[in-house]
N, C-alpha and C. Protein backbone atom coordinates (compact mmCIF):
# COMPACT_ATOMS: atom_id res chain seq x y z
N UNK A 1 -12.13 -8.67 11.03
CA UNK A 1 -13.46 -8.16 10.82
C UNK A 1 -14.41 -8.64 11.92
N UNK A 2 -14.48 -9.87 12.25
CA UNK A 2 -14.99 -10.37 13.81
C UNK A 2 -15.14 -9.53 14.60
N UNK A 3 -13.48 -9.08 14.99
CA UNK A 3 -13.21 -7.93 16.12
C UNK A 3 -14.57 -6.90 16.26
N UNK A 4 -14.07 -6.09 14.51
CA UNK A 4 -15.20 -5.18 14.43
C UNK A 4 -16.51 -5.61 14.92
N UNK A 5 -17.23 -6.10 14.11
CA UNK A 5 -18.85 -6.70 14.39
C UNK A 5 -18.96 -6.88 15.70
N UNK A 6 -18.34 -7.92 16.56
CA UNK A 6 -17.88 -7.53 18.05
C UNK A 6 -18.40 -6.98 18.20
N UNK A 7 -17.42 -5.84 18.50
CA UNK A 7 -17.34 -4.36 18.95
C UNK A 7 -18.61 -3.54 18.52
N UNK A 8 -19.05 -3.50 17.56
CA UNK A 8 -19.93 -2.80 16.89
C UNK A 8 -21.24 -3.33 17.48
N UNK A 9 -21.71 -4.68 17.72
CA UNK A 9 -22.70 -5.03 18.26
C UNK A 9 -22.76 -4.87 19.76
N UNK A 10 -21.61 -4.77 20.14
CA UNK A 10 -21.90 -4.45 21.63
C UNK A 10 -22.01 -3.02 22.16
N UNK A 11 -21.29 -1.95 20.94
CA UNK A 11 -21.82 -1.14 20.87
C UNK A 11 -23.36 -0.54 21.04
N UNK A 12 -23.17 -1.15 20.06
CA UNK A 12 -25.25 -0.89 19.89
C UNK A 12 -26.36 -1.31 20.69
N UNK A 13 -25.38 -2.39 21.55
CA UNK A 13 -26.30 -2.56 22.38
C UNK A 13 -26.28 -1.48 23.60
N UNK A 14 -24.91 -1.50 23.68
CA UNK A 14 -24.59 -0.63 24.85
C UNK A 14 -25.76 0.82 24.91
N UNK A 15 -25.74 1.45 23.31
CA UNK A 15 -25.74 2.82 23.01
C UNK A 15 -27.92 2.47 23.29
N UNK A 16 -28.19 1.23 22.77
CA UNK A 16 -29.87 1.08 22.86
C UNK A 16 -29.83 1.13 24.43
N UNK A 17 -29.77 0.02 25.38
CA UNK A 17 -29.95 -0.14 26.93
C UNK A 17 -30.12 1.09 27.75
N UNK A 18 -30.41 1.04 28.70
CA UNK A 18 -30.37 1.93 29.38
C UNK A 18 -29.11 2.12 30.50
N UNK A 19 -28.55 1.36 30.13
CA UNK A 19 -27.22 1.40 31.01
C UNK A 19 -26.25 2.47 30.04
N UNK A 20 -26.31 2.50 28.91
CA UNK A 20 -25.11 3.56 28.91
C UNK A 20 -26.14 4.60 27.88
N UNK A 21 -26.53 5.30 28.06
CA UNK A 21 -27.38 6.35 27.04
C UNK A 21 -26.22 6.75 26.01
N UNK A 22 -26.95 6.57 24.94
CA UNK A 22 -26.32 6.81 23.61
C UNK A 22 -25.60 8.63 23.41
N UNK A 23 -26.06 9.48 24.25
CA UNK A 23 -25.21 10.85 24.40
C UNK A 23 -24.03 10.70 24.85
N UNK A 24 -24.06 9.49 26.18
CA UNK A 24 -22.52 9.40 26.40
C UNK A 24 -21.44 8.17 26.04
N UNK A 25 -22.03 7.97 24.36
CA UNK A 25 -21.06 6.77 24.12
C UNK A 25 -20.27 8.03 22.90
N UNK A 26 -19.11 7.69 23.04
CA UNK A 26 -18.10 8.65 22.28
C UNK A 26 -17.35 7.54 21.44
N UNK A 27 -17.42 8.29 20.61
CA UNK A 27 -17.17 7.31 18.91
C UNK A 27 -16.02 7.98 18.09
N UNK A 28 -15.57 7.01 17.81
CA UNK A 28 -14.00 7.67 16.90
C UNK A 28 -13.99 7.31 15.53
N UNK A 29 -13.29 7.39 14.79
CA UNK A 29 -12.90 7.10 13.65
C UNK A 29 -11.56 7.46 12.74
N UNK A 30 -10.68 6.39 12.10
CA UNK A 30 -9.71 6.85 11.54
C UNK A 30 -9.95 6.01 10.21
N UNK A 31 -9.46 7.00 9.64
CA UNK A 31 -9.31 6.49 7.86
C UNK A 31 -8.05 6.05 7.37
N UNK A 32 -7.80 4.86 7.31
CA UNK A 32 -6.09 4.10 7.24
C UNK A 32 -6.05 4.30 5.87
N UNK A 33 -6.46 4.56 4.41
CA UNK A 33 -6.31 5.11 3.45
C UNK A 33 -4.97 6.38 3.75
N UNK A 34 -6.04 7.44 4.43
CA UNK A 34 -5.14 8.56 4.74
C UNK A 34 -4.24 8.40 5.18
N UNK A 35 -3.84 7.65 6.51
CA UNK A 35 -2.68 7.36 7.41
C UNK A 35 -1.39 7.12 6.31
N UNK A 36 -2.09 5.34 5.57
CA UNK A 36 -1.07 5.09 5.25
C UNK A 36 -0.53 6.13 3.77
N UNK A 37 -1.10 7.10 3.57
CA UNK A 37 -0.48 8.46 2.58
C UNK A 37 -0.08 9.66 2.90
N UNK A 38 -0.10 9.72 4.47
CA UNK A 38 -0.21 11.11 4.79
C UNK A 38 0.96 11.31 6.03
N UNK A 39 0.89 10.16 6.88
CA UNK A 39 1.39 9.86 8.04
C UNK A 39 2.92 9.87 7.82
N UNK A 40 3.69 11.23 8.70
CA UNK A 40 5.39 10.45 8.69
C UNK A 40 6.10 9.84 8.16
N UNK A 41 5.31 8.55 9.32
CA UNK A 41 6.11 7.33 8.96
C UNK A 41 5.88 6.79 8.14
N UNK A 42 4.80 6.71 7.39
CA UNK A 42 4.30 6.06 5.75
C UNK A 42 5.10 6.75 4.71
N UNK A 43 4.94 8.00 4.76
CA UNK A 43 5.50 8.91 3.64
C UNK A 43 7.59 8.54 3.67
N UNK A 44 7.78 8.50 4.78
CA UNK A 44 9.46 7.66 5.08
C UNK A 44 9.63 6.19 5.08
N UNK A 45 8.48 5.45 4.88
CA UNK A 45 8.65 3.87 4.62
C UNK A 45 8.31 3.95 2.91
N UNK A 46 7.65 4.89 2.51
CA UNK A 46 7.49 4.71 0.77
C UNK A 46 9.02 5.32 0.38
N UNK A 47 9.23 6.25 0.81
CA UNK A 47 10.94 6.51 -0.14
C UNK A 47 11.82 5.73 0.42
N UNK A 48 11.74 4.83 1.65
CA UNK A 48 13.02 4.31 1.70
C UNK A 48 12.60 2.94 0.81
N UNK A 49 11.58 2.74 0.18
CA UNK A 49 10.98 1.22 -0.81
C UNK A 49 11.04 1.73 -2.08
N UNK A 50 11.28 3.08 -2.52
CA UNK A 50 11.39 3.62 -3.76
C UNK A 50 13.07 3.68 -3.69
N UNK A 51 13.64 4.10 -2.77
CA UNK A 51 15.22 4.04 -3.03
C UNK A 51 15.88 2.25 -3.21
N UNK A 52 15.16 1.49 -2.17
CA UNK A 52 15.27 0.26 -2.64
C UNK A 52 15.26 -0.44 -3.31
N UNK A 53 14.56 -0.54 -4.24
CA UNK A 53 13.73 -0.93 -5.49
C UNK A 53 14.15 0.19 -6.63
N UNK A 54 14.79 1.16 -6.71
CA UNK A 54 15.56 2.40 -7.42
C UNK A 54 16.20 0.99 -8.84
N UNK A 55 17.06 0.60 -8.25
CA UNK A 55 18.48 -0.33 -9.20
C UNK A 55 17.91 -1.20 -10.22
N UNK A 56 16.82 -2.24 -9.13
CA UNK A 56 15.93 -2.57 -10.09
C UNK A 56 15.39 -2.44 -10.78
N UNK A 57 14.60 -1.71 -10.56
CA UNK A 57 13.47 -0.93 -11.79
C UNK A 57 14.10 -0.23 -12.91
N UNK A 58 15.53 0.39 -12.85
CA UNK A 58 16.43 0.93 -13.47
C UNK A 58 16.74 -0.25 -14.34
N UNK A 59 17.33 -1.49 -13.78
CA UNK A 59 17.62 -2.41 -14.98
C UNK A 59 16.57 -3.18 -15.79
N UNK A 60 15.20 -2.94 -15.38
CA UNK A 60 13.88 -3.71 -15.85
C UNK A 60 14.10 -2.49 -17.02
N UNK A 61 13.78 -1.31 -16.85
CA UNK A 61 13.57 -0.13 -17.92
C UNK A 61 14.54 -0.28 -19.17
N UNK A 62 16.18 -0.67 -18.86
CA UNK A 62 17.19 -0.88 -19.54
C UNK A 62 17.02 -1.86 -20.75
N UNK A 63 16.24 -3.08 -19.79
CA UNK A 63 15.83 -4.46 -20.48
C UNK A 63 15.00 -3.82 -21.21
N UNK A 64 14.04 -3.63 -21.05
CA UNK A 64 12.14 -3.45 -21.73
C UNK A 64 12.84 -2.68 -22.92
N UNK A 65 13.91 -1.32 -23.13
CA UNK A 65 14.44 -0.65 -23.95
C UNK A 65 14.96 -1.22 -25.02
N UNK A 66 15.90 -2.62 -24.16
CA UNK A 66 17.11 -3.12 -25.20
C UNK A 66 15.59 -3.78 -26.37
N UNK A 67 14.94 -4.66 -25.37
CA UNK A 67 13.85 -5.42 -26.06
C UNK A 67 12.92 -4.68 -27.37
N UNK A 68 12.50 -3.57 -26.65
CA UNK A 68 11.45 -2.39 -28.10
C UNK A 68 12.95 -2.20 -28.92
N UNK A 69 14.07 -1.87 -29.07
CA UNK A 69 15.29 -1.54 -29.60
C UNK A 69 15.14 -3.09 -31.16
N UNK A 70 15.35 -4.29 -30.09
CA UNK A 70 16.00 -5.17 -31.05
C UNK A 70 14.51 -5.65 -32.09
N UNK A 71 13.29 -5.04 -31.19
CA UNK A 71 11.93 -5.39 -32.12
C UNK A 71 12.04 -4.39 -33.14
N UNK A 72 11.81 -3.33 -32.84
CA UNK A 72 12.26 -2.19 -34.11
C UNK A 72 13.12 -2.77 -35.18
N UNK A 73 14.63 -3.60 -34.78
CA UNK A 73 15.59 -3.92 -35.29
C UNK A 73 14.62 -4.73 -36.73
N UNK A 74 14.22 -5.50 -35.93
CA UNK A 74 13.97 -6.63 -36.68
C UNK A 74 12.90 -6.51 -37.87
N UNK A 75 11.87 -5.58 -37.66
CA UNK A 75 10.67 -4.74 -38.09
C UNK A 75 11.10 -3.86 -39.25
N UNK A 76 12.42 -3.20 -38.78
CA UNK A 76 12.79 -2.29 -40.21
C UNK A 76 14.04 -3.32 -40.71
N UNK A 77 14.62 -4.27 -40.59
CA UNK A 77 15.48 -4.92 -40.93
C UNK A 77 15.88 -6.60 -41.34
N UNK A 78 14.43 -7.08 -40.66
CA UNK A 78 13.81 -8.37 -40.98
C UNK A 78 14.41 -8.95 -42.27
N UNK A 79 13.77 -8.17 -42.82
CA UNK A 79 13.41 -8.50 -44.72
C UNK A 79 14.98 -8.65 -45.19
N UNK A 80 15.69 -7.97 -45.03
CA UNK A 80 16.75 -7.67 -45.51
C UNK A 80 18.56 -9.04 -44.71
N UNK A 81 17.33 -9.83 -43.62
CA UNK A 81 18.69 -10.26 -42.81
C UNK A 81 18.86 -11.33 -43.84
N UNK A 82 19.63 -12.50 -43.59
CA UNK A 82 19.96 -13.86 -43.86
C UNK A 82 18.59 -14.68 -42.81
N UNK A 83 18.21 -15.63 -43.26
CA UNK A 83 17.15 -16.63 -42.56
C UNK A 83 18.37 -16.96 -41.27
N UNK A 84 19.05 -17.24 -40.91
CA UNK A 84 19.86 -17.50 -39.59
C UNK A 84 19.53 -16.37 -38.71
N UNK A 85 20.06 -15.05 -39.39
CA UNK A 85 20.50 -14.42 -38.58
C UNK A 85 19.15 -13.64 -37.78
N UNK A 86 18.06 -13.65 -38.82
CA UNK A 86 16.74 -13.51 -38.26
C UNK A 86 16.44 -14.12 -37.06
N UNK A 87 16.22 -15.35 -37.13
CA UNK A 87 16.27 -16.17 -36.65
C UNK A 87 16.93 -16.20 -34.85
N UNK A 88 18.09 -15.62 -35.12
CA UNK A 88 18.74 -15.62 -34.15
C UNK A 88 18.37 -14.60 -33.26
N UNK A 89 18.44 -13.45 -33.99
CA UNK A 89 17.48 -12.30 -33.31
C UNK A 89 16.16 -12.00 -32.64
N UNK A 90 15.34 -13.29 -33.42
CA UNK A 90 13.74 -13.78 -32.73
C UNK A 90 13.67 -14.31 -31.67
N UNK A 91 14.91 -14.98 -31.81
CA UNK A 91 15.16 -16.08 -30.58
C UNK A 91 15.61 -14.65 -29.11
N UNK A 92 16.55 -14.23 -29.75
CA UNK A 92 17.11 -13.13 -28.35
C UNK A 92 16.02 -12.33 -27.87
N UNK A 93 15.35 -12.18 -28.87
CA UNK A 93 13.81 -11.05 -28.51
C UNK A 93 13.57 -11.77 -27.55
N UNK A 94 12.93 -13.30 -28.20
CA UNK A 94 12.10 -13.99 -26.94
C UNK A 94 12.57 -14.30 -25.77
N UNK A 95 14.23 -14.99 -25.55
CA UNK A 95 14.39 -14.79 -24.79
C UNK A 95 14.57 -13.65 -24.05
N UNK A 96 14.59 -12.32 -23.80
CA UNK A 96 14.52 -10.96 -23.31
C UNK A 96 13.34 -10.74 -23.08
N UNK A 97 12.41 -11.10 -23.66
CA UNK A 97 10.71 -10.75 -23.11
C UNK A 97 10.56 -11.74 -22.05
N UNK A 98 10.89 -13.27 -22.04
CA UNK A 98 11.04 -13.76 -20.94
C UNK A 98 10.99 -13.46 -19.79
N UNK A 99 13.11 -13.11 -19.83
CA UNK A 99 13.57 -12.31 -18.67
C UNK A 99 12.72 -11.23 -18.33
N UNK A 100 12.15 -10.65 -19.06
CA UNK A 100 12.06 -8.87 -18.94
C UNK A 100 10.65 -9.79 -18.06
N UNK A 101 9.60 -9.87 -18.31
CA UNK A 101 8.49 -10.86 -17.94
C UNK A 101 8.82 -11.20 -16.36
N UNK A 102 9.70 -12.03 -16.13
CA UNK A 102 10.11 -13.25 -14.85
C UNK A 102 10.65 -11.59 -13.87
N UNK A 103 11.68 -10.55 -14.39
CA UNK A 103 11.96 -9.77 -13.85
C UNK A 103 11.02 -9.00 -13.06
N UNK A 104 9.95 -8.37 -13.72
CA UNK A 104 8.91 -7.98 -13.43
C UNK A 104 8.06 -8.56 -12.36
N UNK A 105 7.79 -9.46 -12.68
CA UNK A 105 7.21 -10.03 -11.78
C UNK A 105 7.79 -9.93 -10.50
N UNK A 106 8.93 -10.89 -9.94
CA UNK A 106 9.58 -10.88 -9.04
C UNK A 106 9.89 -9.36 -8.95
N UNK A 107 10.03 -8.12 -9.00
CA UNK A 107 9.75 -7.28 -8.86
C UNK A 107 8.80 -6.58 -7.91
N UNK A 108 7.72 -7.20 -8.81
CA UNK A 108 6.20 -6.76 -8.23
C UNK A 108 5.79 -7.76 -6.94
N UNK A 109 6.58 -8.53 -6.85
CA UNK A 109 6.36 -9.79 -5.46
C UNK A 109 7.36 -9.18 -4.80
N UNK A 110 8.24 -9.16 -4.76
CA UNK A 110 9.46 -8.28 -3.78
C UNK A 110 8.71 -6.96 -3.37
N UNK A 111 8.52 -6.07 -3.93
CA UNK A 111 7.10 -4.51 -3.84
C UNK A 111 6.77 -5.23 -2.64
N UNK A 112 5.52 -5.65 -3.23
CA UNK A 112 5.06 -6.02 -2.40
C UNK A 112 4.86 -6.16 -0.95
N UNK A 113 6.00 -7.19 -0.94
CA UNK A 113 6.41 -7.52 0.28
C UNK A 113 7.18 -6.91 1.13
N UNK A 114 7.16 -5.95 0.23
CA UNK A 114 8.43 -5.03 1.25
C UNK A 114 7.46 -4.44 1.85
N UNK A 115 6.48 -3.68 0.98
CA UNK A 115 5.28 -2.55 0.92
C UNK A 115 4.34 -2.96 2.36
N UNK A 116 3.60 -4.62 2.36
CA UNK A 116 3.25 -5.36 3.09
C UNK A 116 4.29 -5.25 4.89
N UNK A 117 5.35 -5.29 4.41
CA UNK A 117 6.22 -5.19 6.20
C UNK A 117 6.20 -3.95 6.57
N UNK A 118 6.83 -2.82 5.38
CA UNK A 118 6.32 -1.68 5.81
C UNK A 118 4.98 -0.93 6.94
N UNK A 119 4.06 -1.32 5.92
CA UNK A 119 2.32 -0.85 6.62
C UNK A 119 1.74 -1.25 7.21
N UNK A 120 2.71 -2.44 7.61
CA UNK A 120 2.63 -2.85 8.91
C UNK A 120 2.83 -2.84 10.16
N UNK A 121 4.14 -2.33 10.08
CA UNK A 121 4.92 -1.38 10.82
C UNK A 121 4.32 -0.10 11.78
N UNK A 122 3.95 0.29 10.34
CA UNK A 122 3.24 2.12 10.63
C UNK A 122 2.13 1.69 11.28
N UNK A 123 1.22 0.34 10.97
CA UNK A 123 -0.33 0.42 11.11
C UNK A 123 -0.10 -0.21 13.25
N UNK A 124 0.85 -1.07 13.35
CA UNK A 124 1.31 -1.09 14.48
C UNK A 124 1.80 0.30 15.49
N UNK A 125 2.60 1.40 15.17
CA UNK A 125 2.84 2.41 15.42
C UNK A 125 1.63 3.25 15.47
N UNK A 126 0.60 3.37 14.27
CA UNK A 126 -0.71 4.36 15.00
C UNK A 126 -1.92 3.27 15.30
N UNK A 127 -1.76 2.25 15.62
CA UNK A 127 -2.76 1.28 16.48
C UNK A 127 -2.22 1.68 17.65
N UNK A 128 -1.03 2.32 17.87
CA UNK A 128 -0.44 2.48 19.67
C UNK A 128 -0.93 4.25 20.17
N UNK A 129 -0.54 4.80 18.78
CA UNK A 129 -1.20 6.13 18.71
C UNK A 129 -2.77 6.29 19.05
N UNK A 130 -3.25 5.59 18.18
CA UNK A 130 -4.90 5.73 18.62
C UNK A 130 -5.31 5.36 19.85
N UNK A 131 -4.41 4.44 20.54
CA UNK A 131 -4.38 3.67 21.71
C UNK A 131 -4.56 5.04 22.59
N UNK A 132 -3.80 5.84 22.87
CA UNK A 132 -3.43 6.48 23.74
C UNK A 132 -4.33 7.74 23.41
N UNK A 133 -4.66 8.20 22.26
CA UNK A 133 -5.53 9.26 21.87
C UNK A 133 -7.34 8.44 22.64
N UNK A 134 -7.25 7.39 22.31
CA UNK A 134 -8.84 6.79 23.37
C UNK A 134 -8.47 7.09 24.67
N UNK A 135 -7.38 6.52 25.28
CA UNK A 135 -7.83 6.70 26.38
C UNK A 135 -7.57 8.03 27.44
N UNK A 136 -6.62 9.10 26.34
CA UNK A 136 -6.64 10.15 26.69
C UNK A 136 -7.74 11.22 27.18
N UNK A 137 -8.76 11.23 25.55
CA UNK A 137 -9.49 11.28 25.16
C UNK A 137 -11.12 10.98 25.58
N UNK A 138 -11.03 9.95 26.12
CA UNK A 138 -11.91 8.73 26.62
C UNK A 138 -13.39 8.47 25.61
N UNK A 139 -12.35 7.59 24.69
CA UNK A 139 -13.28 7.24 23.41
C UNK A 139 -13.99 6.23 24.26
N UNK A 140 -15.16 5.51 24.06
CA UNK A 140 -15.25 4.80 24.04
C UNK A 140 -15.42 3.39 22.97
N UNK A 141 -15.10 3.87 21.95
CA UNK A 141 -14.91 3.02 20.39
C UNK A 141 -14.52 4.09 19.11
N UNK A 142 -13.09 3.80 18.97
CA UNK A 142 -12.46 3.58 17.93
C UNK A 142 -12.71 2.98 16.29
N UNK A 143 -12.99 3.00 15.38
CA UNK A 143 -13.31 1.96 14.25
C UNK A 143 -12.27 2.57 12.99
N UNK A 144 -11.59 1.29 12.15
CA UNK A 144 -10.67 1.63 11.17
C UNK A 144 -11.34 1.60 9.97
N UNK A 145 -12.71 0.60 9.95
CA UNK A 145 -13.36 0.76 8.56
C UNK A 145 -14.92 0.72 9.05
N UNK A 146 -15.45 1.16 8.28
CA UNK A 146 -16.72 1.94 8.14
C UNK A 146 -17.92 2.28 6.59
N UNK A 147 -18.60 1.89 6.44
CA UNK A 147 -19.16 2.32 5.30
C UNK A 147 -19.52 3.58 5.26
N UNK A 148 -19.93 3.79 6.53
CA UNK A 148 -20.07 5.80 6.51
C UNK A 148 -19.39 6.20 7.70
N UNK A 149 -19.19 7.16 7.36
CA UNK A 149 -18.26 8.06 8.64
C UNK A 149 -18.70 9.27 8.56
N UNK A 150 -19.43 10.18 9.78
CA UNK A 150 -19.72 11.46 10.08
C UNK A 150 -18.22 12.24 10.41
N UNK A 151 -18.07 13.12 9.39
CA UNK A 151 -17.22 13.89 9.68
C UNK A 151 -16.39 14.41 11.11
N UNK A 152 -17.96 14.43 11.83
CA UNK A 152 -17.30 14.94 12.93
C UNK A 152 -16.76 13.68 14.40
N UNK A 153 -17.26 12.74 13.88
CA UNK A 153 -15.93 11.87 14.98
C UNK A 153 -14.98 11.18 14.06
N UNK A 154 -14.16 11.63 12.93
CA UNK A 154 -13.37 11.65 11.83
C UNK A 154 -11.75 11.71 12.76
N UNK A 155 -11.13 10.96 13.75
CA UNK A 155 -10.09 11.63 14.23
C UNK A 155 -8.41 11.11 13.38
N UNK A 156 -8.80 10.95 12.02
CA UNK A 156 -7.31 10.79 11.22
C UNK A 156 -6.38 12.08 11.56
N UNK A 157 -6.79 13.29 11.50
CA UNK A 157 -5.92 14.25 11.36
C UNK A 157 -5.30 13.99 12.33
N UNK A 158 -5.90 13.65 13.96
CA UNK A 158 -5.21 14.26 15.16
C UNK A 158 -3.97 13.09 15.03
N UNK A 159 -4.28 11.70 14.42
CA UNK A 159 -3.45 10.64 14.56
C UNK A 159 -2.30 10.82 13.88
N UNK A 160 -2.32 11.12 12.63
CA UNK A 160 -1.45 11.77 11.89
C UNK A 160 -0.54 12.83 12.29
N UNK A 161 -1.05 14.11 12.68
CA UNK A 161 0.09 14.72 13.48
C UNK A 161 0.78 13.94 14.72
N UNK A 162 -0.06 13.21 15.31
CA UNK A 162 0.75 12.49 17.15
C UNK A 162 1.86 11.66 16.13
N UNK A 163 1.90 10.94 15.22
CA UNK A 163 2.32 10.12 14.28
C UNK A 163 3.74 11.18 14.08
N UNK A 164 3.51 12.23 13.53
CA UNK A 164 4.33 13.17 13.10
C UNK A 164 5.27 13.50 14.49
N UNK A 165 4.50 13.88 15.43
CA UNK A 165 5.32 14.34 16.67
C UNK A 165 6.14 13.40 16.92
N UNK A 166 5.92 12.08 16.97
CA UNK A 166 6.56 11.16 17.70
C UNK A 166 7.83 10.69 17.01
């Protein structure tokens, strides 16, 4: 965020002075929201983290099932067990909500982290894209976040297709 403010203040100064008149400072903008949903390589780093994470999530669903299964069990069948065998069954619940619990989690930390190397990846790949669209182009400032953005120096789309071409 430094970077930005930076950049942004020297901007402004640039664009006030009379050394660079504010008609010829050329301003960009990309929306990394979009990128990382729209872009190629995002849309091929989310299914290859959904095929990854496929087995897992398959045996979390299996668990969470067996678990609502043996609560039901116990709910229409409680009344009717031996005090042991209740008992024994409360115990397996809990332990299974546990697991099912600890699974999840580590789950959602593995995601994560995969998710995290991923969009990182991509955000490296169109930081090189935008690279080359400035100086093609001859931006003179680029910005990834923004509280407002005028439509018209909006350049996600063009990044997104170079993204696509490449």
């Amino acid at each position: 965020m430094n970077k930005i403010s930076l950049v942004l203040a020297a901007a402004a100064l640039m664009a006030s002075s009379n050394l660079v008149p504010a008609a010829e400072l050329k301003v960009g903008f990309v929306k990394l929201e979009r990128l990382f949903k729209e872009a190629a390589p995002a849309v091929k780093a989310q299914k290859k983290i959904e095929k990854e994470f496929a087995t897992r999530d398959q045996e979390l669903q299996k668990l969470a099932k067996q678990a609502r299964d043996l609560q039901t069990s116990l709910e229409k069948d409680g009344v009717t067990m031996s005090e042991s065998e209740r008992r024994d069954k409360e115990q397996d619940l809990a332990r299974m909500n546990r697991d099912l619990q600890r699974m999840q989690r580590e789950l959602r930390e593995d995601l994560n982290l995969r998710k995290n190397e991923e969009l990182a990846a991509v955000l490296e790949r169109a930081n090189k894209v935008i690279q080359q669209i400035a100086e093609s182009e001859k931006f003179d400032l680029i910005l990834q976040e923004a509280v407002y953005i005028s439509p018209r120096i909006d350049i996600t789309d063009r990044v997104i297709k170079a993204l696509a071409d490449k």
